[in-house]
C-alpha atoms as a PDB file:
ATOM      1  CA  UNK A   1      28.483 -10.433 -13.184  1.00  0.00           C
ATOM      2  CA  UNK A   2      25.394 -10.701 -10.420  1.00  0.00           C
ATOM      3  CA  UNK A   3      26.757  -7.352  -9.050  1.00  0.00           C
ATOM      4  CA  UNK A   4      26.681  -5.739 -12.804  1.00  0.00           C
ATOM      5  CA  UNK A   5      22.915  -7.167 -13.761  1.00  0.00           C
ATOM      6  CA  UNK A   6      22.074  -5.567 -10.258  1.00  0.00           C
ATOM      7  CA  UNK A   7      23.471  -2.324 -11.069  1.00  0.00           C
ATOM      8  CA  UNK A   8      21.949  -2.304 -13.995  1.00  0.00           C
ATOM      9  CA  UNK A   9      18.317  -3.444 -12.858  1.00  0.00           C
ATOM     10  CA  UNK A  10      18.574  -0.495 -10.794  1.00  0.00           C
ATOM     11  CA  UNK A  11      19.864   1.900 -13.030  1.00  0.00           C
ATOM     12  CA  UNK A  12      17.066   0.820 -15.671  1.00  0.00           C
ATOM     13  CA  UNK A  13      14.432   1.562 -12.571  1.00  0.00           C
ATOM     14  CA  UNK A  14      15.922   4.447 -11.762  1.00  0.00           C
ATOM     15  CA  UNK A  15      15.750   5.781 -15.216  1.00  0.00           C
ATOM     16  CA  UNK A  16      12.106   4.754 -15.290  1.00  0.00           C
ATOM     17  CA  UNK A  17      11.645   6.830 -13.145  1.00  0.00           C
ATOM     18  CA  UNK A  18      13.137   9.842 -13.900  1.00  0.00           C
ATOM     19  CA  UNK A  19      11.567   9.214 -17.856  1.00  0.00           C
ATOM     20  CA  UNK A  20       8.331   9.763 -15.903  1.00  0.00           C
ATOM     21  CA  UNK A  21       9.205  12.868 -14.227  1.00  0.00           C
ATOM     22  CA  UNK A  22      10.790  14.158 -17.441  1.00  0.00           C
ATOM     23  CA  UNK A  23       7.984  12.894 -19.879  1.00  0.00           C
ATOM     24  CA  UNK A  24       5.949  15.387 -17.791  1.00  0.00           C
ATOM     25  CA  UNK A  25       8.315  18.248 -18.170  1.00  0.00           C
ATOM     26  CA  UNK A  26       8.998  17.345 -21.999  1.00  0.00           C
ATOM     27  CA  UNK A  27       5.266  17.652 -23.065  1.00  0.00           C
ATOM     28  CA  UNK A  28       5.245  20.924 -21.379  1.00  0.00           C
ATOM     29  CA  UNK A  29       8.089  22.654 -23.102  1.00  0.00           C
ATOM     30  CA  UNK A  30       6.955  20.919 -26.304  1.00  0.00           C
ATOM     31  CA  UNK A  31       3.470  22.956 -25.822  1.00  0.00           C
ATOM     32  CA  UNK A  32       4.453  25.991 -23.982  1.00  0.00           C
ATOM     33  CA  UNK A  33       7.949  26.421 -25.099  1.00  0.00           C
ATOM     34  CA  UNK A  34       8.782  26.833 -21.249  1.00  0.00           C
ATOM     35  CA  UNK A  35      10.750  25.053 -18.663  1.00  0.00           C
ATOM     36  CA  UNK A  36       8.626  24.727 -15.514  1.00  0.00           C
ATOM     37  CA  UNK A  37      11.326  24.682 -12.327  1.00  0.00           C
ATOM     38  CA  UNK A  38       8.689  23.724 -10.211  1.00  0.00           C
ATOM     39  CA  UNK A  39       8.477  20.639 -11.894  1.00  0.00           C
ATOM     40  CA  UNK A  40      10.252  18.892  -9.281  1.00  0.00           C
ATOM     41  CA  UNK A  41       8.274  19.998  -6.602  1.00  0.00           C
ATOM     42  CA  UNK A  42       4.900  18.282  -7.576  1.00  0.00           C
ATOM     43  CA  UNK A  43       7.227  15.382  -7.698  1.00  0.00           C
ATOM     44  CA  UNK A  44       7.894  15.804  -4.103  1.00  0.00           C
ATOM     45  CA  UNK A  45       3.964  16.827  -2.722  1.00  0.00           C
ATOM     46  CA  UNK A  46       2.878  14.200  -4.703  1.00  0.00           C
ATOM     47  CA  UNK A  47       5.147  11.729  -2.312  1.00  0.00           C
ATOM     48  CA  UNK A  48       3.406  13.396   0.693  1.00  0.00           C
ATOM     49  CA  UNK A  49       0.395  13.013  -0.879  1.00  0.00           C
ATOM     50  CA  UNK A  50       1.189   9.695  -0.669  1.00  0.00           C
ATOM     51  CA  UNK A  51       2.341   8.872   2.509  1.00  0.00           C
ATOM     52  CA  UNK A  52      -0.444  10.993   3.834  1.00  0.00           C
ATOM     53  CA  UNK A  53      -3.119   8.729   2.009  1.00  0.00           C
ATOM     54  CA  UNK A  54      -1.486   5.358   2.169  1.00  0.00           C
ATOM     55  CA  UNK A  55       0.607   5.384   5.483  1.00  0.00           C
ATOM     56  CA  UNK A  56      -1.733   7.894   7.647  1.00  0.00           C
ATOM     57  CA  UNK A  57      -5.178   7.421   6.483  1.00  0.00           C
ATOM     58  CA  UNK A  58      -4.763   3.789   5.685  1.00  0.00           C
ATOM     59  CA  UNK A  59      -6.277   4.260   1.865  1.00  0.00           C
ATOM     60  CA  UNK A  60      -4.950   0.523   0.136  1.00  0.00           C
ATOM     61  CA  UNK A  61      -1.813   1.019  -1.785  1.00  0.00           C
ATOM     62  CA  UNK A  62      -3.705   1.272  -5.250  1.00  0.00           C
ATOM     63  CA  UNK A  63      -6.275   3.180  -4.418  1.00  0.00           C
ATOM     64  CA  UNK A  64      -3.599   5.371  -2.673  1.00  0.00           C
ATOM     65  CA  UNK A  65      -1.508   5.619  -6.039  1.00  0.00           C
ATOM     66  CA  UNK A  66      -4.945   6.467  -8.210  1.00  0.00           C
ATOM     67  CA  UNK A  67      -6.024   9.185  -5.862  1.00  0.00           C
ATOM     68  CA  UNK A  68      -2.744  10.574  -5.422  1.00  0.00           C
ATOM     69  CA  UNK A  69      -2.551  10.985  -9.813  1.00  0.00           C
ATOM     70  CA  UNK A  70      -5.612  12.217  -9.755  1.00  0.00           C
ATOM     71  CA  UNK A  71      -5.035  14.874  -7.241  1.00  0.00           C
ATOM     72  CA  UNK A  72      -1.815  16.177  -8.393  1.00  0.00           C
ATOM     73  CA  UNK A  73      -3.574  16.511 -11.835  1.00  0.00           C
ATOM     74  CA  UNK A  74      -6.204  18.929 -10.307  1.00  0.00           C
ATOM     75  CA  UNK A  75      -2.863  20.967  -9.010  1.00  0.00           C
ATOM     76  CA  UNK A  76      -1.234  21.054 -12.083  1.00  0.00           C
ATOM     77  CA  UNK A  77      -4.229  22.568 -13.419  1.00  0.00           C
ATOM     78  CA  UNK A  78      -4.401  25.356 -10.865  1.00  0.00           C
ATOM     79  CA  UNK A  79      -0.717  25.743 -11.051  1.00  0.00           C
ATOM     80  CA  UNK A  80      -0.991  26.326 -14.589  1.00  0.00           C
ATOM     81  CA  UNK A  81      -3.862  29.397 -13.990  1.00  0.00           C
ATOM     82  CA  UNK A  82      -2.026  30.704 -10.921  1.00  0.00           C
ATOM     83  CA  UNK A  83       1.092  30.381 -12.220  1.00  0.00           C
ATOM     84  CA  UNK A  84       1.918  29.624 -15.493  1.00  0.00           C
ATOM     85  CA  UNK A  85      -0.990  31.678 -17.251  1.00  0.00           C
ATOM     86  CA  UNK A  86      -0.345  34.888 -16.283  1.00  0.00           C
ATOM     87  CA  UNK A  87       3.283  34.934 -17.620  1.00  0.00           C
ATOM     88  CA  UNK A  88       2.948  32.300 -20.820  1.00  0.00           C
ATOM     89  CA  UNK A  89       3.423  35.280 -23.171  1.00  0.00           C
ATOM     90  CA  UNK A  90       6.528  37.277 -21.289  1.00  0.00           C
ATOM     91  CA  UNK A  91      10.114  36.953 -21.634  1.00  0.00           C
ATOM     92  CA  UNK A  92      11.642  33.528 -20.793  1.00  0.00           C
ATOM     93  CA  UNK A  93      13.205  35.446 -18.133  1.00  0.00           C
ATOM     94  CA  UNK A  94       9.970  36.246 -16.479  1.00  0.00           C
ATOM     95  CA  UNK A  95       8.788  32.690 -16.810  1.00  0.00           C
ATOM     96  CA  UNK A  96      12.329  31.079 -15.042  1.00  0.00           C
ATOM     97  CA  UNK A  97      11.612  33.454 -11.856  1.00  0.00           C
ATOM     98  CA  UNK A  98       8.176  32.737 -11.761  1.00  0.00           C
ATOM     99  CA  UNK A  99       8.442  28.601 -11.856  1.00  0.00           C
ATOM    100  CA  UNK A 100      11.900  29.095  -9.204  1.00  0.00           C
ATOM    101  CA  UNK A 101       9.423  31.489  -7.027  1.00  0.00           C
ATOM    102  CA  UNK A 102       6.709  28.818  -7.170  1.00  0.00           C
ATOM    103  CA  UNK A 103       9.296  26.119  -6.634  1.00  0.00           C
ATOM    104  CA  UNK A 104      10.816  28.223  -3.450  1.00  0.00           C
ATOM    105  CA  UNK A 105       7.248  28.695  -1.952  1.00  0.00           C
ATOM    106  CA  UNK A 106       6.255  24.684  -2.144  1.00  0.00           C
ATOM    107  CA  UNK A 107       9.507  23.844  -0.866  1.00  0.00           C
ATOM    108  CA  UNK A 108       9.461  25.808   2.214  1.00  0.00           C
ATOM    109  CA  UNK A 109       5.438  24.913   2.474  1.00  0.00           C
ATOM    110  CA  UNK A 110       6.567  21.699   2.540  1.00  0.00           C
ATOM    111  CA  UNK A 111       9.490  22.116   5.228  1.00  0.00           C
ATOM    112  CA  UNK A 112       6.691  24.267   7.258  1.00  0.00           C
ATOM    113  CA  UNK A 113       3.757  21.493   7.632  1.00  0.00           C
ATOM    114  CA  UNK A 114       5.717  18.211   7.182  1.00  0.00           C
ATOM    115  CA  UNK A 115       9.104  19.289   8.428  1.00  0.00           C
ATOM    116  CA  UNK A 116      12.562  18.276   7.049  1.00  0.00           C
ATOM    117  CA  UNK A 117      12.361  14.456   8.835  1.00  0.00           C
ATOM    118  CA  UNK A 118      12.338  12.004   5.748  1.00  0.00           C
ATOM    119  CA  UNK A 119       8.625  10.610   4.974  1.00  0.00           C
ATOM    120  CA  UNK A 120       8.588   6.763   4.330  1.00  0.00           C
ATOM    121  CA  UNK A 121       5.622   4.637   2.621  1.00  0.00           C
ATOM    122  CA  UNK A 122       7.361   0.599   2.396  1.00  0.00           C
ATOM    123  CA  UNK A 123       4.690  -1.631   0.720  1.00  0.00           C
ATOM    124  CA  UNK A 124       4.943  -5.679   0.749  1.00  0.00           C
ATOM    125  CA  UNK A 125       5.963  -4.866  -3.251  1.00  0.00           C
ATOM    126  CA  UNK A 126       8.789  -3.296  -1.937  1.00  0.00           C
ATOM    127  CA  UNK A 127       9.616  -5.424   1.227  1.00  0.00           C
ATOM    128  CA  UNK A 128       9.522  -8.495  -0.790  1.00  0.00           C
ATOM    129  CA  UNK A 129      11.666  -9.704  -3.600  1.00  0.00           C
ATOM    130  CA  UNK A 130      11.639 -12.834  -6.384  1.00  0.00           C
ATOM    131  CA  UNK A 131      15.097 -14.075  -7.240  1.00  0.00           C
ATOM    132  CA  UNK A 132      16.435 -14.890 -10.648  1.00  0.00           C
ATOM    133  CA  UNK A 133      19.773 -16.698 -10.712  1.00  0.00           C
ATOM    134  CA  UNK A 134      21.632 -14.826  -7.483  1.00  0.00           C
ATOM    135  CA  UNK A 135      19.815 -11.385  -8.538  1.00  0.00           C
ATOM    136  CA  UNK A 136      16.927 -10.375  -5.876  1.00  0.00           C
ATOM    137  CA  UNK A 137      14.657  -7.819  -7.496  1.00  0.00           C
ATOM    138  CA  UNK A 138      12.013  -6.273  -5.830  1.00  0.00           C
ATOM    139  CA  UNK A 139       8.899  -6.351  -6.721  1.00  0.00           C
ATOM    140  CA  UNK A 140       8.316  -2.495  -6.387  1.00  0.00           C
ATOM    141  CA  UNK A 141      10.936  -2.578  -9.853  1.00  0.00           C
ATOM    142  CA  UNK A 142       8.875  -4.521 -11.652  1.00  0.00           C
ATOM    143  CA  UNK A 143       5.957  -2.133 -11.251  1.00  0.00           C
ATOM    144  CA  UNK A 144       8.019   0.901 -12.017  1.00  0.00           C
ATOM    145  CA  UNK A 145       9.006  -0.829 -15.038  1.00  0.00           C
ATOM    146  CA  UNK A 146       5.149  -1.937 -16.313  1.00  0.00           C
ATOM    147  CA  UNK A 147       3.835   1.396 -15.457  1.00  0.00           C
ATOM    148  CA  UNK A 148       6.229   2.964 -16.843  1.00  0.00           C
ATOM    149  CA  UNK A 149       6.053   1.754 -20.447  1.00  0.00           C
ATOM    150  CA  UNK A 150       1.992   1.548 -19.896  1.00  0.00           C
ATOM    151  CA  UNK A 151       2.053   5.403 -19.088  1.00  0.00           C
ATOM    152  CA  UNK A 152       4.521   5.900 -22.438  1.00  0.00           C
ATOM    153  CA  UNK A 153       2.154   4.003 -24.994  1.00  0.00           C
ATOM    154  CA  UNK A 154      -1.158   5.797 -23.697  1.00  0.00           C
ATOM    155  CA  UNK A 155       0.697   8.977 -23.848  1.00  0.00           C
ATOM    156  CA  UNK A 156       1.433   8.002 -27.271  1.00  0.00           C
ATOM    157  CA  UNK A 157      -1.898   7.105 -28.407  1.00  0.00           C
ATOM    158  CA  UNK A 158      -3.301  10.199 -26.380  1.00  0.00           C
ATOM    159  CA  UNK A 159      -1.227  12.868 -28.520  1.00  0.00           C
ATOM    160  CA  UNK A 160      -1.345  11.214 -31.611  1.00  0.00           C
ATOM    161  CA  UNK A 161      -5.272   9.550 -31.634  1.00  0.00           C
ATOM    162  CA  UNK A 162      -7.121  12.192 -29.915  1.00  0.00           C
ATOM    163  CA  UNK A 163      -8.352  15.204 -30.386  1.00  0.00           C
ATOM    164  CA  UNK A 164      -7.009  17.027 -27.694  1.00  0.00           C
ATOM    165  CA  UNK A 165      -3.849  15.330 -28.683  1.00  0.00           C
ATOM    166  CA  UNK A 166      -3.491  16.362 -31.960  1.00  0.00           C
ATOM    167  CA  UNK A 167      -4.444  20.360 -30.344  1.00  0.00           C
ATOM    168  CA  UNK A 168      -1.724  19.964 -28.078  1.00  0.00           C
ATOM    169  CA  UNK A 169       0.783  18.683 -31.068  1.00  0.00           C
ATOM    170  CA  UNK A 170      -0.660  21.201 -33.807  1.00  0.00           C
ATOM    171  CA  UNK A 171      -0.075  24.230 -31.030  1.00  0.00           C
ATOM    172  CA  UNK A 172       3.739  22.817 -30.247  1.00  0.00           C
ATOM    173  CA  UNK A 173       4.235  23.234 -34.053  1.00  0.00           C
ATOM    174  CA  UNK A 174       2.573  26.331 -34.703  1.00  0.00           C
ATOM    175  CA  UNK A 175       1.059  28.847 -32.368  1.00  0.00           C
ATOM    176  CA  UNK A 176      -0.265  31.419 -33.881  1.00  0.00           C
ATOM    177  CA  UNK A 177      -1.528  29.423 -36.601  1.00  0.00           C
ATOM    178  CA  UNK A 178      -3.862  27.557 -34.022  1.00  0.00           C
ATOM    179  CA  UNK A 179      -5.082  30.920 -32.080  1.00  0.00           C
ATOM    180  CA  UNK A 180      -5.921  31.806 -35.890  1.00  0.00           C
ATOM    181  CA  UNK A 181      -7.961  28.402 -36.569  1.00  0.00           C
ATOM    182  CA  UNK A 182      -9.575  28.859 -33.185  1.00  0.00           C
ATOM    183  CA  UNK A 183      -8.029  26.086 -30.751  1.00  0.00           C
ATOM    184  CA  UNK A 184      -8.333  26.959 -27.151  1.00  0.00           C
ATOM    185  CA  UNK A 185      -4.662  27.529 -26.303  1.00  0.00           C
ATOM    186  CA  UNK A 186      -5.658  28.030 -22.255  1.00  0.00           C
ATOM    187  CA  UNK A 187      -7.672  24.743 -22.208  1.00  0.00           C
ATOM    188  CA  UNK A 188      -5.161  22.880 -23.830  1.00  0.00           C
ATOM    189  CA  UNK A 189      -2.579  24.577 -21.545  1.00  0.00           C
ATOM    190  CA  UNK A 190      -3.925  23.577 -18.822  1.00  0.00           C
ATOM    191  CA  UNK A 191      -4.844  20.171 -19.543  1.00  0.00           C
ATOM    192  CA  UNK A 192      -0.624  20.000 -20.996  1.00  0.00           C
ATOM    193  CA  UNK A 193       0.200  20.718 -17.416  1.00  0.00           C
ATOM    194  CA  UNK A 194      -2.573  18.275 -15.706  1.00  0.00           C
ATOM    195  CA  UNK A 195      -0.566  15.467 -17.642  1.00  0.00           C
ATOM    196  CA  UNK A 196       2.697  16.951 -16.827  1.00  0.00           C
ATOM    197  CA  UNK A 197       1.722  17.143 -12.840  1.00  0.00           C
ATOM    198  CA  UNK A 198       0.256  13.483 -13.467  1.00  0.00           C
ATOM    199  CA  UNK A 199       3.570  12.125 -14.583  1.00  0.00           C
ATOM    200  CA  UNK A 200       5.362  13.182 -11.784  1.00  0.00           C
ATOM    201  CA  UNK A 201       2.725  12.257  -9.685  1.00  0.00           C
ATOM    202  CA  UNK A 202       2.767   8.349 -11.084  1.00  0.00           C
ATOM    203  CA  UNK A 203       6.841   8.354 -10.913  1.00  0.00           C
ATOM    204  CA  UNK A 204       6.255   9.853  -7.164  1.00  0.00           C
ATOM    205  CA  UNK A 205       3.603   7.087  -6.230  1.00  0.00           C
ATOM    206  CA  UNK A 206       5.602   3.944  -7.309  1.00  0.00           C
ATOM    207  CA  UNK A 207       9.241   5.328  -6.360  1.00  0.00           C
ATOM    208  CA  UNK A 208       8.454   6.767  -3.030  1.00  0.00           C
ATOM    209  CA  UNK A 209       7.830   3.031  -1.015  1.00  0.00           C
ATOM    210  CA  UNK A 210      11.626   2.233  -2.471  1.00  0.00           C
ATOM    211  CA  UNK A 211      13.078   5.548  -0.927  1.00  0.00           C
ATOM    212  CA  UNK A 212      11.662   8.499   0.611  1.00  0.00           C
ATOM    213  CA  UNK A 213      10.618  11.955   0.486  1.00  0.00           C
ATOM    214  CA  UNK A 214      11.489  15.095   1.811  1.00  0.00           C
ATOM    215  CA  UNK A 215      10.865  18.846   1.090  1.00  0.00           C
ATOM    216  CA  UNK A 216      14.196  19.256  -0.749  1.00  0.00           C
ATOM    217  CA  UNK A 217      13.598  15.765  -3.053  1.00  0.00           C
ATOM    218  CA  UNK A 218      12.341  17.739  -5.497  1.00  0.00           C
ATOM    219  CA  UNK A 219      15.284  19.867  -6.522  1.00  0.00           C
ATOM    220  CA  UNK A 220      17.534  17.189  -7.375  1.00  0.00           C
ATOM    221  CA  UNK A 221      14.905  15.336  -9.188  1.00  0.00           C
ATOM    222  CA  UNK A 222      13.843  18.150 -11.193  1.00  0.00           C
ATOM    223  CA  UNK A 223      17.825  18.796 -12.497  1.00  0.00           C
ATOM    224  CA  UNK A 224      17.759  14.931 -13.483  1.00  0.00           C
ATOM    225  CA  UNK A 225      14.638  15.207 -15.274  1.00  0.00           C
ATOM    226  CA  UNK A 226      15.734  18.567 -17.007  1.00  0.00           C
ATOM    227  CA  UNK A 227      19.154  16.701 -17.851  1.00  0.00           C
ATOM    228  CA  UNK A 228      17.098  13.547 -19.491  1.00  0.00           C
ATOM    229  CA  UNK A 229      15.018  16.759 -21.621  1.00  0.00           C
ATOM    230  CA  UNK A 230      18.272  18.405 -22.523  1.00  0.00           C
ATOM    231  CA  UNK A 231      19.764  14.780 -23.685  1.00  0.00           C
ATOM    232  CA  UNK A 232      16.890  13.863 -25.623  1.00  0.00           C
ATOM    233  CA  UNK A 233      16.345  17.044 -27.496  1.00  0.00           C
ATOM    234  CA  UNK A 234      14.366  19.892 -26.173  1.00  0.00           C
ATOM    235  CA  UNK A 235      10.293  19.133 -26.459  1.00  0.00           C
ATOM    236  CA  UNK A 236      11.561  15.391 -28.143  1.00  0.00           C
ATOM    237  CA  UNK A 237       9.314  13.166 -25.712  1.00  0.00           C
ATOM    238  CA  UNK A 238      10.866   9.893 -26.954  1.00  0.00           C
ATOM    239  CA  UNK A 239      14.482  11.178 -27.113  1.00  0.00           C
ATOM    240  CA  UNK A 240      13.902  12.510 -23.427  1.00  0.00           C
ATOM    241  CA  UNK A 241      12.522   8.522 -22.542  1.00  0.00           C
ATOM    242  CA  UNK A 242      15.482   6.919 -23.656  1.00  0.00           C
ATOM    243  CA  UNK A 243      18.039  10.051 -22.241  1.00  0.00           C
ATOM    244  CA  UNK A 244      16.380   9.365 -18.884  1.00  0.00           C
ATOM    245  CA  UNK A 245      17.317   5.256 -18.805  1.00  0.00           C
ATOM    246  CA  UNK A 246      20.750   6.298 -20.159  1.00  0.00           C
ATOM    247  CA  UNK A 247      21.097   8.615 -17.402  1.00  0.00           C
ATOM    248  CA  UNK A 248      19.530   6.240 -14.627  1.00  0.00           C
ATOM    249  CA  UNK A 249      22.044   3.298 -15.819  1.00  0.00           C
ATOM    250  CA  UNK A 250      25.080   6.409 -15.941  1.00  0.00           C
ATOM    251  CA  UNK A 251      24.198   6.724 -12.217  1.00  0.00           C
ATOM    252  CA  UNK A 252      23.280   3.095 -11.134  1.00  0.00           C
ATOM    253  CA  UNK A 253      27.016   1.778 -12.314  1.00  0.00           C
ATOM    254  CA  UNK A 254      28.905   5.124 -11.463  1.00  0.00           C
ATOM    255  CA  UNK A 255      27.654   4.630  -7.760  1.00  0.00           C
ATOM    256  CA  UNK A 256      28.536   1.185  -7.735  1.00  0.00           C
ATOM    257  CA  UNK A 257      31.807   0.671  -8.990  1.00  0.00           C
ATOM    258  CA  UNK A 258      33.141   4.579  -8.710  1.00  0.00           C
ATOM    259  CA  UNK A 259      31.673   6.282  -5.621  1.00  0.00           C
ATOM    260  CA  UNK A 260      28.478   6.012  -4.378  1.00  0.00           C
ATOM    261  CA  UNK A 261      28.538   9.769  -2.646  1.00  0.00           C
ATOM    262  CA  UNK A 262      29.119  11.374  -6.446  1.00  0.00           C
ATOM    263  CA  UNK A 263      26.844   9.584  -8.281  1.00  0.00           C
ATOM    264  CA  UNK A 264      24.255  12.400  -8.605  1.00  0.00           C
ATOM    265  CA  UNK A 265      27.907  13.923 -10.465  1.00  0.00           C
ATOM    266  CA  UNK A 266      27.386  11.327 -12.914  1.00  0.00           C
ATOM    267  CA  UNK A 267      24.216  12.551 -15.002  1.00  0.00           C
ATOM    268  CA  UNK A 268      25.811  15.998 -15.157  1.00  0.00           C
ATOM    269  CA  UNK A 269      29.141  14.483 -16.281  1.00  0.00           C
ATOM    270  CA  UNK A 270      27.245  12.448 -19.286  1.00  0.00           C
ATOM    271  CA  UNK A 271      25.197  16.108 -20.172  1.00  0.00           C
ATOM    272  CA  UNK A 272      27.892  17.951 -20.016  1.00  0.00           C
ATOM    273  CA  UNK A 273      30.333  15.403 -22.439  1.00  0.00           C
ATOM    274  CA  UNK A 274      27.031  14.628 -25.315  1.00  0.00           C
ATOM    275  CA  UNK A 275      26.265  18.135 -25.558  1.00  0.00           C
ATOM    276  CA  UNK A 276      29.949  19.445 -26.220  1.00  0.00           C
ATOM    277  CA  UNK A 277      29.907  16.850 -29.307  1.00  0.00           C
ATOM    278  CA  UNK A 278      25.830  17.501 -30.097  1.00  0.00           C
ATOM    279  CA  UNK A 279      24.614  20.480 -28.388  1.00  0.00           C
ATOM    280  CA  UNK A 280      21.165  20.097 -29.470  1.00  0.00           C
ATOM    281  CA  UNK A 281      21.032  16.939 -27.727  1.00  0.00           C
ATOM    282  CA  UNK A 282      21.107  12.949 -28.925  1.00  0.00           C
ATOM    283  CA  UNK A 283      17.831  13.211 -30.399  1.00  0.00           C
ATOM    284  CA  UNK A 284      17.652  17.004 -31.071  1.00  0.00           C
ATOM    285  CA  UNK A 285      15.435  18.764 -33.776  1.00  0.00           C
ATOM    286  CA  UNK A 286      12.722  21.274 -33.822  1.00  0.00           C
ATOM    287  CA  UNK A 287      10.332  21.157 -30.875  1.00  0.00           C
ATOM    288  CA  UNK A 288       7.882  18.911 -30.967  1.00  0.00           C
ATOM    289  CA  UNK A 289       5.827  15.962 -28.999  1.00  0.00           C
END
């Protein structure tokens, strides 16, 4: 039983924090009605942010963690008028080449200034633990797990109290009927994809000290968090939060009591069984945040 309730601690962490990385990417299709391959990349730079602040330049963990956020939400704003802006209104097919080319470029950017040597950042969160009954959890969990559900309810209030949260919701509903009414759909793009590229950056900051990063991190992360979207419904934010933990726990128990080398298998193997019997996912209905 201490073996299960460790599994499952981890698998509930783990799904934390892919419901970060996917939160991002959900909000994004929701807007944009496009899937942004290089999601998973500013996942990984924001882990080299990271190390680069925290382990190299000796910034304190927090502050670390705050400018990291902050700086991957200036990217995703330039990725969104480099990238993203000049092909929002082509073909989907256009938009998957452009987001893989992006993706393709940071990855070997990556590989070229930081090489392909894994990138570690251990904190005394992560290097110490509190123990309840035989179960020793690490304090770098717990913070996943607060953050987490912080980042969920102000992403909550955001989209449904503010006003550039109730732009970003009316232009996920209806497009053209908010270029008519006069809503800035390139603003509200762009801010869409500075709170995408902050997610990933938050789930990059807190995971990181736990693991690692490397150039390719990014890839695999990216198919989880696409997985957790597909589960939860296409553009369903909350659907895609509680996709993510089912997938995290999936993979957590899979590795431990099946085989630890196949476990990334597992999230595939629950996506691929759900959306035989619901293709539109657990939580599927028209796009929305």
């Amino acid at each position: 039983m201490d073996i299960f309730i460790l599994h499952l601690i981890n698998g509930i962490t783990l799904g934390a924090m892919y419901a970060l990385v996917a939160t991002g990417l959900s909000v994004v299709f929701g807007v944009l009605r496009m899937v942004n391959f290089a999601h998973g990349d500013l996942f990984m730079l924001s882990g080299y942010l990271l190390v680069f602040l925290y382990v190299e330049k000796g910034v304190p963990y927090g502050l670390a963690v705050v400018f990291t956020v902050a700086g991957m939400v200036l990217v995703g704003f330039l990725f969104e008028r480099i990238v993203i802006r000049p092909v929002v209104h082509r073909t989907w097919r256009i938009q998957l080449i452009a987001t893989l080319a992006a993706s393709i470029v940071l990855t070997n950017l990556a590989i070229l200034i930081w090489g392909t040597t894994p990138r570690q950042a251990p904190t005394i969160l992560s290097q110490n633990v509190f123990r309840v009954a035989s179960v020793n959890i690490s304090y770098q969990r717990i913070l996943l797990l607060v953050v987490a559900v912080v980042s969920f309810l102000l992403l909550t209030w955001f989209v449904q109290k503010t006003r550039t949260g109730k732009a970003m919701r009316a232009i996920s509903q209806n497009r053209e009927a908010s270029v008519v009414y006069g809503l800035d759909i390139h603003g509200i793009s762009s801010i869409t994809f500075g709170i995408g590229s902050g997610f990933a950056a938050l789930a990059a900051s807190i995971i990181t000290p736990l693991y690692s990063v490397e150039p390719t991190v990014g890839a695999m992360v990216m198919m989880k968090a696409l997985a957790a979207v597909i589960l939860g419904g296409l553009g369903h934010v909350r659907g895609t939060i509680y996709a993510a933990v089912l997938l995290g726990i999936t993979e957590a128990l899979f590795a431990g009591y099946v085989s630890y080398p196949f476990r990334d298998a597992a999230a595939f193997i629950v996506l691929i069984f759900v959306l035989l019997l619901r293709p539109q996912g657990i939580f599927g209905r028209k796009v929305s945040i």
